[in-house]
PDB file of N, CA and C in Angstrom:
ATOM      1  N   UNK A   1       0.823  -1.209   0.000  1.00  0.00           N
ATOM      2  CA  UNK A   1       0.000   0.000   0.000  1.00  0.00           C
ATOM      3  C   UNK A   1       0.861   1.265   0.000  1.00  0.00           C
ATOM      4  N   UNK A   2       2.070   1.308   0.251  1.00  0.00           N
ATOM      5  CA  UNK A   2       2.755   2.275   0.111  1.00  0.00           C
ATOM      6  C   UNK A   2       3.671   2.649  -0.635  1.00  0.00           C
ATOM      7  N   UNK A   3       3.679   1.769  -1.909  1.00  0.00           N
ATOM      8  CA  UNK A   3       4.263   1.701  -3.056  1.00  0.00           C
ATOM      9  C   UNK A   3       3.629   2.644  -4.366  1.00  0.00           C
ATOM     10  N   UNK A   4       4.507   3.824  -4.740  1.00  0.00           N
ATOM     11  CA  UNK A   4       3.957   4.756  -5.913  1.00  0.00           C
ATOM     12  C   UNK A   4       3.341   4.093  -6.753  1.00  0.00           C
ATOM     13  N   UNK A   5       3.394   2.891  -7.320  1.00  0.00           N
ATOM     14  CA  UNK A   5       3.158   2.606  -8.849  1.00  0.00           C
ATOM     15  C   UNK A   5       3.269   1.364  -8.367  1.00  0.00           C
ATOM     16  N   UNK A   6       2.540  -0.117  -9.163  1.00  0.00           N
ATOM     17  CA  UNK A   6       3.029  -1.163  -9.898  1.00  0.00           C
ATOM     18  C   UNK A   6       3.464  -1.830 -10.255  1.00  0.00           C
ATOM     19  N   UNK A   7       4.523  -2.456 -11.110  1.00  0.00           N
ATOM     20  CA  UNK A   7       5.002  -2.353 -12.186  1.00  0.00           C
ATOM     21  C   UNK A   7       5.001  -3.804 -12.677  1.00  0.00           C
ATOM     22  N   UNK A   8       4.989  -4.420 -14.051  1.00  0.00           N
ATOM     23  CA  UNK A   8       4.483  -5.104 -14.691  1.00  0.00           C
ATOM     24  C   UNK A   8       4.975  -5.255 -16.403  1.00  0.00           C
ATOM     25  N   UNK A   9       6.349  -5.971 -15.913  1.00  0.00           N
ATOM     26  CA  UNK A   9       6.741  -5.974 -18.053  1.00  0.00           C
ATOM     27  C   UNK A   9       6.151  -7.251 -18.445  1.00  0.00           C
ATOM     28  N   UNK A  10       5.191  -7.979 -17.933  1.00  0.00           N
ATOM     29  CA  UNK A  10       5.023  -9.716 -18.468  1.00  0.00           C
ATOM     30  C   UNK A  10       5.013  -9.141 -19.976  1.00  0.00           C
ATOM     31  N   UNK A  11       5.357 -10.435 -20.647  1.00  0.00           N
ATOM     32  CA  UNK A  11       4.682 -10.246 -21.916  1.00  0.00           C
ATOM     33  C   UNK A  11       3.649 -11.254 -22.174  1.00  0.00           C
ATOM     34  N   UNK A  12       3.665 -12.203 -21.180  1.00  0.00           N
ATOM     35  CA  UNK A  12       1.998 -12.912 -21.074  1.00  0.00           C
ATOM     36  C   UNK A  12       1.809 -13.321 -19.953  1.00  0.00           C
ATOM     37  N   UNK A  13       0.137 -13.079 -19.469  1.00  0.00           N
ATOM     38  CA  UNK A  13      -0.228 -12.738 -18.318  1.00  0.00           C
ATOM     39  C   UNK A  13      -1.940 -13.487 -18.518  1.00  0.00           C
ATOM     40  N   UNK A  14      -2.394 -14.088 -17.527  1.00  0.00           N
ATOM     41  CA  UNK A  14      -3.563 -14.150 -17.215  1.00  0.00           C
ATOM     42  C   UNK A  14      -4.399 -13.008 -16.826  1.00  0.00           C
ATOM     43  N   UNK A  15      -5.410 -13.456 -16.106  1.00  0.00           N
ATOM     44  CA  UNK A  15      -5.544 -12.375 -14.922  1.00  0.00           C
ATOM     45  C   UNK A  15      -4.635 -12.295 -13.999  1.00  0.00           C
ATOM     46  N   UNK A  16      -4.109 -11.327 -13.489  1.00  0.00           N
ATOM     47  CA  UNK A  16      -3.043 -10.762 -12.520  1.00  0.00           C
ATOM     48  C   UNK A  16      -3.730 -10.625 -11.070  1.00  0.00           C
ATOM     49  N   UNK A  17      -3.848 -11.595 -10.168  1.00  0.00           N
ATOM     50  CA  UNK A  17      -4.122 -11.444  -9.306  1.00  0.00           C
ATOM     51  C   UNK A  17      -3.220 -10.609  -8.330  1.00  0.00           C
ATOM     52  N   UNK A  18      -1.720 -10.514  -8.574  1.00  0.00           N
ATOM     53  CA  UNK A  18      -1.017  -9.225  -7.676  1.00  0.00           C
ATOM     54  C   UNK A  18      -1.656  -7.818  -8.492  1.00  0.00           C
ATOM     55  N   UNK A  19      -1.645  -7.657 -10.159  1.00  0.00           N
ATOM     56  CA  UNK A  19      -2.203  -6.315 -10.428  1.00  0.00           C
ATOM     57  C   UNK A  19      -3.695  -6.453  -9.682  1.00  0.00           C
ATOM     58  N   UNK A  20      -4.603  -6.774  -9.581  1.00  0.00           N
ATOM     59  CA  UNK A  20      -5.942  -6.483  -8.977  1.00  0.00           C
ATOM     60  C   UNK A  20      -5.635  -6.124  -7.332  1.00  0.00           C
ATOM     61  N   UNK A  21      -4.544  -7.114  -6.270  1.00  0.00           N
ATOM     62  CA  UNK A  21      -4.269  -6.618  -5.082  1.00  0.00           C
ATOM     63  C   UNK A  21      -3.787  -5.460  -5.251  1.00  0.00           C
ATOM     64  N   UNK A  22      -2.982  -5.369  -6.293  1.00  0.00           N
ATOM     65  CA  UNK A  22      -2.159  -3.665  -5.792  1.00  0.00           C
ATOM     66  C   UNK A  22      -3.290  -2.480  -6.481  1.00  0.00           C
ATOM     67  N   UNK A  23      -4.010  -2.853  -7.035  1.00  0.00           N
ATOM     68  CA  UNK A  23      -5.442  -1.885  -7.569  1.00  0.00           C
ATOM     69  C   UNK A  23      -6.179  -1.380  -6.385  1.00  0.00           C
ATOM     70  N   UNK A  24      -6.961  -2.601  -5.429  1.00  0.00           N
ATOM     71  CA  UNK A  24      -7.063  -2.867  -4.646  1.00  0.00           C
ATOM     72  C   UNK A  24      -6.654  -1.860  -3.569  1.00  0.00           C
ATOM     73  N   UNK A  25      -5.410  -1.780  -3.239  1.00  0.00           N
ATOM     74  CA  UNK A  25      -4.641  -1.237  -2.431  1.00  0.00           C
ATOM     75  C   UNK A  25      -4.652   0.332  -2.641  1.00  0.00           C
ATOM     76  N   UNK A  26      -4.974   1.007  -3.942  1.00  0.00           N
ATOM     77  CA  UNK A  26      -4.835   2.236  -4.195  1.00  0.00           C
ATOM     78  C   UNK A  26      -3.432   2.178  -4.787  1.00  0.00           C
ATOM     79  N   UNK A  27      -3.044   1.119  -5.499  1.00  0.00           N
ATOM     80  CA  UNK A  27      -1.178   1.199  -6.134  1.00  0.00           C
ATOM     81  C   UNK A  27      -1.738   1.403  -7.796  1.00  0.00           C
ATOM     82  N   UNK A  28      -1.880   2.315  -7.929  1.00  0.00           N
ATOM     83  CA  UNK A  28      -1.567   2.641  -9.761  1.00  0.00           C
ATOM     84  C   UNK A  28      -0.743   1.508 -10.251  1.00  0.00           C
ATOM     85  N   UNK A  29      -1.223   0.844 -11.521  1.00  0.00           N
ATOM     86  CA  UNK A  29      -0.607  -0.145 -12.254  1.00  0.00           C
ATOM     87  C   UNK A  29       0.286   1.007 -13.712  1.00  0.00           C
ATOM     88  N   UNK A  30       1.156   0.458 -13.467  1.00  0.00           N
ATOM     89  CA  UNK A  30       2.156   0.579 -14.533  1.00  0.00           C
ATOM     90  C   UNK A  30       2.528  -0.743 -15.576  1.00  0.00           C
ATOM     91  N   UNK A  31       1.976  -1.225 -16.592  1.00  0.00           N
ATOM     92  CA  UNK A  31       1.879  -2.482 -17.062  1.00  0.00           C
ATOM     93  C   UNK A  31       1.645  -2.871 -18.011  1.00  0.00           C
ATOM     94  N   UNK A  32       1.997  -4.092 -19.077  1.00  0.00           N
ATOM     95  CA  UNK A  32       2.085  -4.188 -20.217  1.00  0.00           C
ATOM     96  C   UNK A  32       0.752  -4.483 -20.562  1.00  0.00           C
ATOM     97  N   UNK A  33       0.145  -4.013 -22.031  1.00  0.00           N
ATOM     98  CA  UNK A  33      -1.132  -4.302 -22.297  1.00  0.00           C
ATOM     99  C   UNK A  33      -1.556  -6.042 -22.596  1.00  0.00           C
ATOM    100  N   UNK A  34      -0.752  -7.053 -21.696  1.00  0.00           N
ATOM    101  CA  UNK A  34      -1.063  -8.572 -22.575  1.00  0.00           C
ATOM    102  C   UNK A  34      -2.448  -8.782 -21.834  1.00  0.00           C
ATOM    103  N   UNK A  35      -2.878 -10.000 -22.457  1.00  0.00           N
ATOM    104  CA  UNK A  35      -4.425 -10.746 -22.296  1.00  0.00           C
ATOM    105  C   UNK A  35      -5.436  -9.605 -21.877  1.00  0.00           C
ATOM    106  N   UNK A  36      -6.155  -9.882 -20.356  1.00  0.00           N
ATOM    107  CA  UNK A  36      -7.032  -8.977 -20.448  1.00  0.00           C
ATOM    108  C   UNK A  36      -6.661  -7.933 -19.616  1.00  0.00           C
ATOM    109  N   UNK A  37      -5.687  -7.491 -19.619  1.00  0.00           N
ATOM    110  CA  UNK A  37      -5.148  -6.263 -19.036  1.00  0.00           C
ATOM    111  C   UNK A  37      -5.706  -5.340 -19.044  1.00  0.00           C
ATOM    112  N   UNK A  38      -5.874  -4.853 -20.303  1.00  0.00           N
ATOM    113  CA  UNK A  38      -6.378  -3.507 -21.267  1.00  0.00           C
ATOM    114  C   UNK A  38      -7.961  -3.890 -20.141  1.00  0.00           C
ATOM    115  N   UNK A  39      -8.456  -4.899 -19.855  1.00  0.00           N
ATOM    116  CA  UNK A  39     -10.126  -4.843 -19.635  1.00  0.00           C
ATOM    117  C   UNK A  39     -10.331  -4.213 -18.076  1.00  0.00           C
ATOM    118  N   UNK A  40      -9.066  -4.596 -17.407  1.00  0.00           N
ATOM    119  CA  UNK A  40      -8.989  -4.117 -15.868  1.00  0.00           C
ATOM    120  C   UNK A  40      -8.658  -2.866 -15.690  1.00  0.00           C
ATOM    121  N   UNK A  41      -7.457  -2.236 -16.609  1.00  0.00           N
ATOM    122  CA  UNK A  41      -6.782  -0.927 -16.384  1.00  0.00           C
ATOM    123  C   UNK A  41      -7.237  -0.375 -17.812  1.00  0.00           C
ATOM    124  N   UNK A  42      -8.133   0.965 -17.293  1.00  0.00           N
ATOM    125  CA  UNK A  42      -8.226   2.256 -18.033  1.00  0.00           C
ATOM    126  C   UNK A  42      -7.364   2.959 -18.158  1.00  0.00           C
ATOM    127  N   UNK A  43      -6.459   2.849 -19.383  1.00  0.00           N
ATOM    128  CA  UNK A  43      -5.237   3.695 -19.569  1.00  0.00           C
ATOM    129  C   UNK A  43      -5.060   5.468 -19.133  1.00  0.00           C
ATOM    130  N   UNK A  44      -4.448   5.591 -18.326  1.00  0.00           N
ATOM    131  CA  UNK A  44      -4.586   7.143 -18.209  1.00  0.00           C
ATOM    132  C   UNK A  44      -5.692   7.351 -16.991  1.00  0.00           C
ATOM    133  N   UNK A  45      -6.125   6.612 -16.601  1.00  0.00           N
ATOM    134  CA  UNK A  45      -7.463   7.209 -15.592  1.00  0.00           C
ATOM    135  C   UNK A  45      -6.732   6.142 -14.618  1.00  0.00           C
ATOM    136  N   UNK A  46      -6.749   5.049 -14.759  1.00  0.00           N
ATOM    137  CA  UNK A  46      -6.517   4.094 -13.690  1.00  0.00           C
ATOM    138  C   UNK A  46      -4.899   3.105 -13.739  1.00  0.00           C
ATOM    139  N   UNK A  47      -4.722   3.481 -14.436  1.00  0.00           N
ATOM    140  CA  UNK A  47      -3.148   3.172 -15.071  1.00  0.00           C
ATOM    141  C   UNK A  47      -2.526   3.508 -16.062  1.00  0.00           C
ATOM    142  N   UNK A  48      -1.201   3.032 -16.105  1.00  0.00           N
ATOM    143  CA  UNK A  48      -0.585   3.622 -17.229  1.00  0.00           C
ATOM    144  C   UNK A  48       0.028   1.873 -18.069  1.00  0.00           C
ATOM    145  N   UNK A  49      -0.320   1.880 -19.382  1.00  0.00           N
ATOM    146  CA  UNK A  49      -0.264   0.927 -20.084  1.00  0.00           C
ATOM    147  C   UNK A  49       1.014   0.891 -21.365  1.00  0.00           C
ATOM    148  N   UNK A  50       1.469  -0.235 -21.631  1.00  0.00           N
ATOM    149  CA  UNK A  50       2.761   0.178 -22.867  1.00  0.00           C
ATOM    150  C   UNK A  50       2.618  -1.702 -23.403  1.00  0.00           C
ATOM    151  N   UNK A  51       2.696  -1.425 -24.857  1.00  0.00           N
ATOM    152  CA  UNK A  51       2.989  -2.410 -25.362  1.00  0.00           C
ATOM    153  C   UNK A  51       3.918  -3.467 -24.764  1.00  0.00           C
ATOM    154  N   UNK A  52       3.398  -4.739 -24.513  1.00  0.00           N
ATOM    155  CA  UNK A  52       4.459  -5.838 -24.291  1.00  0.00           C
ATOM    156  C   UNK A  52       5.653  -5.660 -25.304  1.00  0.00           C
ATOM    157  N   UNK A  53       6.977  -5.878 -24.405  1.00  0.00           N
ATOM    158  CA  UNK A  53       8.324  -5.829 -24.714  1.00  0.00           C
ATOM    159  C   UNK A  53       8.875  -4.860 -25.767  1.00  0.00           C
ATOM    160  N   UNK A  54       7.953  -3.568 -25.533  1.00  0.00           N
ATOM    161  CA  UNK A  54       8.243  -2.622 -26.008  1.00  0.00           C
ATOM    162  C   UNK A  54       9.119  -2.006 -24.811  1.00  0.00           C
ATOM    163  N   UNK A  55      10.492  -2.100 -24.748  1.00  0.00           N
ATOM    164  CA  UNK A  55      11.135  -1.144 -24.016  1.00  0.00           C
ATOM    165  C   UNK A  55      11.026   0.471 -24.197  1.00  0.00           C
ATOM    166  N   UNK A  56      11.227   0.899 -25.234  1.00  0.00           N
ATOM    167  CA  UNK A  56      11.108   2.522 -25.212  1.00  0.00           C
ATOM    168  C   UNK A  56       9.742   2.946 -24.680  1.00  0.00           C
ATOM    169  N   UNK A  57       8.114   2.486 -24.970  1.00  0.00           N
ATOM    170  CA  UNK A  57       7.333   2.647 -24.174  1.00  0.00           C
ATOM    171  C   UNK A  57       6.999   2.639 -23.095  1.00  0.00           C
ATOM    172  N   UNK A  58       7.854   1.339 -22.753  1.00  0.00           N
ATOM    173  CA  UNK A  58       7.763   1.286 -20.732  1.00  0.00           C
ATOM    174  C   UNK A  58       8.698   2.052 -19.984  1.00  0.00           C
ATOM    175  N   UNK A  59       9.939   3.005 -20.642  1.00  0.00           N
ATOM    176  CA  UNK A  59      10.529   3.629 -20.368  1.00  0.00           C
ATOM    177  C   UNK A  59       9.708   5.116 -20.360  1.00  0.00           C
ATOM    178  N   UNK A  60       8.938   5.635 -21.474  1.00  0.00           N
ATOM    179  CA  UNK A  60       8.340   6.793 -21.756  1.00  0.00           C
ATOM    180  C   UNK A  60       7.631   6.785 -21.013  1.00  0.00           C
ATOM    181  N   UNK A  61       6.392   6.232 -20.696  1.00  0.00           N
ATOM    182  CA  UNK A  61       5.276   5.984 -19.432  1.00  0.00           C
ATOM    183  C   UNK A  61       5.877   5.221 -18.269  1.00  0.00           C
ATOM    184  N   UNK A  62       7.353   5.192 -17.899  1.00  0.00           N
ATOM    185  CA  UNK A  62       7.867   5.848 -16.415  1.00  0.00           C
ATOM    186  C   UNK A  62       7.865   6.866 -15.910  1.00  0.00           C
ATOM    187  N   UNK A  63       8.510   7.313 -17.136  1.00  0.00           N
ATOM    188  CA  UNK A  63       8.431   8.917 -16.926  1.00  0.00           C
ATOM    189  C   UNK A  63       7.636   9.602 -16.809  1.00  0.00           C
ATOM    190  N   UNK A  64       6.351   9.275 -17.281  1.00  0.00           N
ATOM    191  CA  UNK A  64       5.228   9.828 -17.032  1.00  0.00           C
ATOM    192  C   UNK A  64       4.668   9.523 -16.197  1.00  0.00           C
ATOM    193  N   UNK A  65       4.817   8.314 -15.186  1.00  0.00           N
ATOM    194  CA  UNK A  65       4.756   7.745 -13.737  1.00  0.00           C
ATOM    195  C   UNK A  65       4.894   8.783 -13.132  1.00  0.00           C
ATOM    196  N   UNK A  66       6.684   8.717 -13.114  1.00  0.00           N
ATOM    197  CA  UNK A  66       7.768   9.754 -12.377  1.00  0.00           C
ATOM    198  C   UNK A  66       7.016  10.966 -12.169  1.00  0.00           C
ATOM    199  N   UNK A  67       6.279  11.581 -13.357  1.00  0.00           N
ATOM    200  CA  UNK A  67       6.387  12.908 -13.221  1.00  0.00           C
ATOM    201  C   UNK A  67       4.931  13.292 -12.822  1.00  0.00           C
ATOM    202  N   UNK A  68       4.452  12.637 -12.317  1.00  0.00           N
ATOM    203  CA  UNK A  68       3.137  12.716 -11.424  1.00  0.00           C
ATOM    204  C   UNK A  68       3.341  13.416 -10.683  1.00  0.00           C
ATOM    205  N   UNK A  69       2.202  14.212  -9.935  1.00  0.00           N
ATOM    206  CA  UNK A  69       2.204  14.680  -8.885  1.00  0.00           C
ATOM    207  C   UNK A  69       1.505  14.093  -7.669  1.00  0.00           C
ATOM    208  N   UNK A  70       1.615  13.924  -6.645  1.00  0.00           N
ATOM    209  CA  UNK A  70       1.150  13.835  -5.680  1.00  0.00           C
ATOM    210  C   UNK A  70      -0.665  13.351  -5.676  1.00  0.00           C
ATOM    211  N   UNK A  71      -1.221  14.443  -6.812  1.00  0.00           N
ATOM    212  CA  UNK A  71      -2.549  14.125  -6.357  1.00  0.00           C
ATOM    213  C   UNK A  71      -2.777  13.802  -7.196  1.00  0.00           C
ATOM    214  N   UNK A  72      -2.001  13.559  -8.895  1.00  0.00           N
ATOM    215  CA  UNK A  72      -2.578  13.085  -9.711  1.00  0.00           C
ATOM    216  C   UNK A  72      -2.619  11.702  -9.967  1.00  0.00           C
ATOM    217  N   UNK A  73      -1.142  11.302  -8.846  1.00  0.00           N
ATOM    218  CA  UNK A  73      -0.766   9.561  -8.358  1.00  0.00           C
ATOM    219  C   UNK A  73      -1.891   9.036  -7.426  1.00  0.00           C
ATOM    220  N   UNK A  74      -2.538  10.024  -6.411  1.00  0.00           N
ATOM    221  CA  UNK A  74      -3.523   9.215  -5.616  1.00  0.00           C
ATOM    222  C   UNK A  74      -5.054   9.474  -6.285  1.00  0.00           C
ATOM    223  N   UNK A  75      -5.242  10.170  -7.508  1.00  0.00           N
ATOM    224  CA  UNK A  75      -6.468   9.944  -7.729  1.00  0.00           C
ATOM    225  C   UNK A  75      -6.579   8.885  -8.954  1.00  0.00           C
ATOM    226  N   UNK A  76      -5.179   8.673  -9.523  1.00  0.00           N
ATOM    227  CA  UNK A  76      -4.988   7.416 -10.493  1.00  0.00           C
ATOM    228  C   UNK A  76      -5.291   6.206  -9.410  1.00  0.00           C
ATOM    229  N   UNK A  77      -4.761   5.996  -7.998  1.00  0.00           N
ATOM    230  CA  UNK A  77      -5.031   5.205  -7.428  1.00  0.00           C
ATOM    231  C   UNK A  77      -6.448   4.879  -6.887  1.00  0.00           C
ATOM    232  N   UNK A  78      -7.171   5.980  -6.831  1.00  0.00           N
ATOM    233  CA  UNK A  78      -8.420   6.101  -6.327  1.00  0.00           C
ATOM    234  C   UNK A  78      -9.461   5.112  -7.313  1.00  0.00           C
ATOM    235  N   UNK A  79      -8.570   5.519  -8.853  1.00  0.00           N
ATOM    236  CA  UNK A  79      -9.861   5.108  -9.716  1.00  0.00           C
ATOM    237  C   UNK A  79      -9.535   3.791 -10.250  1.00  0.00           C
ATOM    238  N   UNK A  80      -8.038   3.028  -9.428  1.00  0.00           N
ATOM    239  CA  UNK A  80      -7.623   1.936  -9.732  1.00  0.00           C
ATOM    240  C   UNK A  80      -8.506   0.803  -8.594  1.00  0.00           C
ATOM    241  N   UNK A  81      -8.977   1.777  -7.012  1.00  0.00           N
ATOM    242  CA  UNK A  81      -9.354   1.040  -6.303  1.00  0.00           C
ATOM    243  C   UNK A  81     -10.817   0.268  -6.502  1.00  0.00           C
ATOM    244  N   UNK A  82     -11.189   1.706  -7.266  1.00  0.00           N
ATOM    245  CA  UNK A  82     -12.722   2.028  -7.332  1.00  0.00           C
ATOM    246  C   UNK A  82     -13.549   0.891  -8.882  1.00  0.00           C
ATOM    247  N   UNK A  83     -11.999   0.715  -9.403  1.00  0.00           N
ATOM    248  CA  UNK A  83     -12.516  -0.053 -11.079  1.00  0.00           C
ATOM    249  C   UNK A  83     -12.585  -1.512 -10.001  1.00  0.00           C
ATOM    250  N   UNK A  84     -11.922  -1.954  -9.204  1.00  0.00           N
ATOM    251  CA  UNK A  84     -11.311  -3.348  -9.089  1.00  0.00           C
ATOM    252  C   UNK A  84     -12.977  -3.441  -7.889  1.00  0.00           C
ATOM    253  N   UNK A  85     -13.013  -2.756  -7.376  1.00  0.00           N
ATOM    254  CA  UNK A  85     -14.288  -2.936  -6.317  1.00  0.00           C
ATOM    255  C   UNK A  85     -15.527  -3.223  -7.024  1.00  0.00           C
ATOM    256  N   UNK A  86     -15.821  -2.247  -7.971  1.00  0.00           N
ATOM    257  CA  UNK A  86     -16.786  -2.359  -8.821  1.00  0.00           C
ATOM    258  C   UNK A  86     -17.081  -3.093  -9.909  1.00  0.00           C
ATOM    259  N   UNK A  87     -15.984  -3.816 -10.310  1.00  0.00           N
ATOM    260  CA  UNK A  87     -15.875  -4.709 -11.489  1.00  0.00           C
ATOM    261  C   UNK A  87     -15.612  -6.160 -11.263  1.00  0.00           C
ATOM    262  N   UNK A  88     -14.725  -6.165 -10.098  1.00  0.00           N
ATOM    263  CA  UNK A  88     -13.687  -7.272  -9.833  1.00  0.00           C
ATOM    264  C   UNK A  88     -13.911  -7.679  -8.223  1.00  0.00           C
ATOM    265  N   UNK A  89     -15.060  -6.796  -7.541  1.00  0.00           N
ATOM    266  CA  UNK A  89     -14.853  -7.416  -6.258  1.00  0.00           C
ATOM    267  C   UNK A  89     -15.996  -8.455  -6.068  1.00  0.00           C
ATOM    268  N   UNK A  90     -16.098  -8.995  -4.954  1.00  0.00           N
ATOM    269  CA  UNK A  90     -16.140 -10.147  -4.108  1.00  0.00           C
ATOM    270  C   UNK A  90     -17.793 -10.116  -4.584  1.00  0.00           C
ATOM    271  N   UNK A  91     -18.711  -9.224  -3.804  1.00  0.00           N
ATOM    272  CA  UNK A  91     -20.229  -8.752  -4.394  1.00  0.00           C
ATOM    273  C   UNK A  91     -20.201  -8.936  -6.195  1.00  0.00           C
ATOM    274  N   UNK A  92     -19.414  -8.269  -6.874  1.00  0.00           N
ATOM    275  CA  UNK A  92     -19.972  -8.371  -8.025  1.00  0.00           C
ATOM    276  C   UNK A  92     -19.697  -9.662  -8.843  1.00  0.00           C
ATOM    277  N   UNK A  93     -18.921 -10.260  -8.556  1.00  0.00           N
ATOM    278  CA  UNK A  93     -18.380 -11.490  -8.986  1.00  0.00           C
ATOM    279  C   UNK A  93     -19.601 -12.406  -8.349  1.00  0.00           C
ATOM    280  N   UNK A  94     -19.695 -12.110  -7.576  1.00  0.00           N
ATOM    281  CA  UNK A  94     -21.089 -13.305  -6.473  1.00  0.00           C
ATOM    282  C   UNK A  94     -22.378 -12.765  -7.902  1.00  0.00           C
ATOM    283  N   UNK A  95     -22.622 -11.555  -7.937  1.00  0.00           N
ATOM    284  CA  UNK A  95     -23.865 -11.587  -8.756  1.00  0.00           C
ATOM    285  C   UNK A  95     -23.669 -12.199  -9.936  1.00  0.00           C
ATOM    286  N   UNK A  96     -22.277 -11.974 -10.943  1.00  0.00           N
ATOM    287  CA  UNK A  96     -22.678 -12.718 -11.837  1.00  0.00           C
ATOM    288  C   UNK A  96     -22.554 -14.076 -12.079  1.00  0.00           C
ATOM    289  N   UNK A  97     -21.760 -14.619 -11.147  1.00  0.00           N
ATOM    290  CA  UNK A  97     -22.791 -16.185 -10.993  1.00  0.00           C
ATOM    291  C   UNK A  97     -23.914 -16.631 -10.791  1.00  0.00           C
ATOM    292  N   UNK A  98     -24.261 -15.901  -9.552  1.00  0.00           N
ATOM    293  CA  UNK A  98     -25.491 -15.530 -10.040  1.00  0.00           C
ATOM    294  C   UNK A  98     -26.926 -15.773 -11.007  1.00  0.00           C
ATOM    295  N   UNK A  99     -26.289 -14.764 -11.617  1.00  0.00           N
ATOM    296  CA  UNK A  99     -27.007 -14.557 -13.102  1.00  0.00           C
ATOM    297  C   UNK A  99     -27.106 -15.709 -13.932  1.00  0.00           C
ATOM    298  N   UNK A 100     -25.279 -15.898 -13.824  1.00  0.00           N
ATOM    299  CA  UNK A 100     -24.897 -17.164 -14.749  1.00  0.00           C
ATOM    300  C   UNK A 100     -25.789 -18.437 -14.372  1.00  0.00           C
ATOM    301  N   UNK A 101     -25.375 -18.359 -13.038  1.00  0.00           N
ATOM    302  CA  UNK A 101     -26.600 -19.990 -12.667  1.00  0.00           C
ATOM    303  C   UNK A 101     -27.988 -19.903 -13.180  1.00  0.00           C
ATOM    304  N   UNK A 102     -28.397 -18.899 -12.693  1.00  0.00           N
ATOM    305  CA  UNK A 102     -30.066 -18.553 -13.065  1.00  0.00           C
ATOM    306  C   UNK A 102     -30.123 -18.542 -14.480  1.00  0.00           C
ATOM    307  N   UNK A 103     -29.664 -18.232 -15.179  1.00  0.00           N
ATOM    308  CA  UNK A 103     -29.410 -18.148 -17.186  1.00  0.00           C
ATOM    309  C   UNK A 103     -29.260 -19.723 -17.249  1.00  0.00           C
ATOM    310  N   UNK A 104     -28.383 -20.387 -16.620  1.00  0.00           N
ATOM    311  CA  UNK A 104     -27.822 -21.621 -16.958  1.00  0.00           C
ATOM    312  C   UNK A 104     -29.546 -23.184 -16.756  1.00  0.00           C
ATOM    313  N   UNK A 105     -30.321 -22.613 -15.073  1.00  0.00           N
ATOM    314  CA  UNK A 105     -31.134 -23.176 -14.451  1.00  0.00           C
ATOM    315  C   UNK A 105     -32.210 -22.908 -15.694  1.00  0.00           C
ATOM    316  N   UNK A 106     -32.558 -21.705 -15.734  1.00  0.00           N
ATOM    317  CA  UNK A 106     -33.597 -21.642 -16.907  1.00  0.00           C
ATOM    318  C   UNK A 106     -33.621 -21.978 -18.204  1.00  0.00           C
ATOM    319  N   UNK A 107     -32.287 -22.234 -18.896  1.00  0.00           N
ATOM    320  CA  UNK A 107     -32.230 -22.992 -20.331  1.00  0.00           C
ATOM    321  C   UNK A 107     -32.615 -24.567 -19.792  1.00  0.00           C
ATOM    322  N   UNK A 108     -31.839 -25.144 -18.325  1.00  0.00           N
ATOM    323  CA  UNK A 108     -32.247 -26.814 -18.416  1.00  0.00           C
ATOM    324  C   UNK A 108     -33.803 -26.667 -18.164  1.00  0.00           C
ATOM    325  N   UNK A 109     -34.449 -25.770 -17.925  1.00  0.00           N
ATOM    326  CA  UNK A 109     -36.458 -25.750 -17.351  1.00  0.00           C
ATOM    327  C   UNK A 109     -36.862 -26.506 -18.042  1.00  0.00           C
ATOM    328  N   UNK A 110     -37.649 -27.228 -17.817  1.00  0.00           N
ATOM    329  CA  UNK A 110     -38.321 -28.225 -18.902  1.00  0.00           C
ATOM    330  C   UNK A 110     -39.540 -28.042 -19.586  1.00  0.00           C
ATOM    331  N   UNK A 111     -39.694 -26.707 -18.938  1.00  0.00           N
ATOM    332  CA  UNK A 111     -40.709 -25.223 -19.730  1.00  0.00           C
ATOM    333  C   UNK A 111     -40.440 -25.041 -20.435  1.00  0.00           C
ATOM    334  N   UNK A 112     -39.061 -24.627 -20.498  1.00  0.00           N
ATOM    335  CA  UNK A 112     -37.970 -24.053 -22.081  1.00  0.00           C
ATOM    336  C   UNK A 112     -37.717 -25.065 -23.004  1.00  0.00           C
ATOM    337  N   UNK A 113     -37.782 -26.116 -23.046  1.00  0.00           N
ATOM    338  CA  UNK A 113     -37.424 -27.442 -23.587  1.00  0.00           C
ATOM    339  C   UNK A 113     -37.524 -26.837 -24.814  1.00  0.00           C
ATOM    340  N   UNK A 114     -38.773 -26.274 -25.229  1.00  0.00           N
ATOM    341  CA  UNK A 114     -38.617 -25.691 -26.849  1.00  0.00           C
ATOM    342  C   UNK A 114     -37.739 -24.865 -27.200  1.00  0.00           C
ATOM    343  N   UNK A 115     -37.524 -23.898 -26.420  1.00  0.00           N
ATOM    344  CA  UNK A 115     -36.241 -23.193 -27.175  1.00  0.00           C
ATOM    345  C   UNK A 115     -35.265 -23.637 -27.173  1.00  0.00           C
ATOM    346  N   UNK A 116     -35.003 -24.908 -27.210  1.00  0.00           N
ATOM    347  CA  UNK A 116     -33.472 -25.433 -27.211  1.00  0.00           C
ATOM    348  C   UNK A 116     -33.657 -26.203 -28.475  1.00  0.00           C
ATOM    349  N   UNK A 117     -34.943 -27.300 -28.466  1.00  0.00           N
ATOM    350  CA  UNK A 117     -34.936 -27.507 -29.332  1.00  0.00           C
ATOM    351  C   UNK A 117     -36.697 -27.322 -30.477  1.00  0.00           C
ATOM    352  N   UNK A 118     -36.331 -26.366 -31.312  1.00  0.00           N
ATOM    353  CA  UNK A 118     -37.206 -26.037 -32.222  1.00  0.00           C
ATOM    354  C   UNK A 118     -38.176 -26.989 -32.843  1.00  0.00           C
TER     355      UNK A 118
END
């Protein structure tokens, strides 16, 4: 939690369960755009993103890390905490199973039997 930034050169990555803890935490991700990266971190609002094994990019958006200020590092963190709560936390993940079960329960209904098969 008391770490400025991130940081993240994979060049292949699942879901990142340390990037979602350090989101989590209010730690701005600094990190390569592989798999579904790009879907967790809003470039510029909630992180800062650079092509996998693009060195000159992950060097350029250090610097643009670096040259943060104070409040523009904790409201990048704010909206890193706020994506992962709202997208990625514990409640919303519960609903869309949820959903998923209930979608899943109502195709086996034996009410629906026709729309499966015509």
């Amino acid at each position: 939690a008391n770490a400025d930034f991130f940081v993240s050169t994979s060049t292949s990555e699942g879901m990142s369960n340390a990037l979602l803890e350090a989101m989590s935490h209010s730690v701005p991700p600094l990190t390569s755009r592989v798999s579904g990266v790009a879907d967790i971190v809003e470039d510029g609002v909630s992180g800062l993103l650079f092509a996998p094994g693009d060195k000159r990019a992950f060097v350029e958006r250090l610097g643009e890390a670096l040259a943060m200020s104070d409040g523009q590092r904790e409201a990048m963190g704010h909206a890193a905490a706020e994506r992962v709560r709202t997208c990625y936390g514990m409640d919303h993940i519960a609903d869309r199973h949820l959903a998923l079960y209930a979608q899943l329960v109502d195709k086996c209904d034996p009410k629906h039997a026709h729309e499966r098969n015509p």
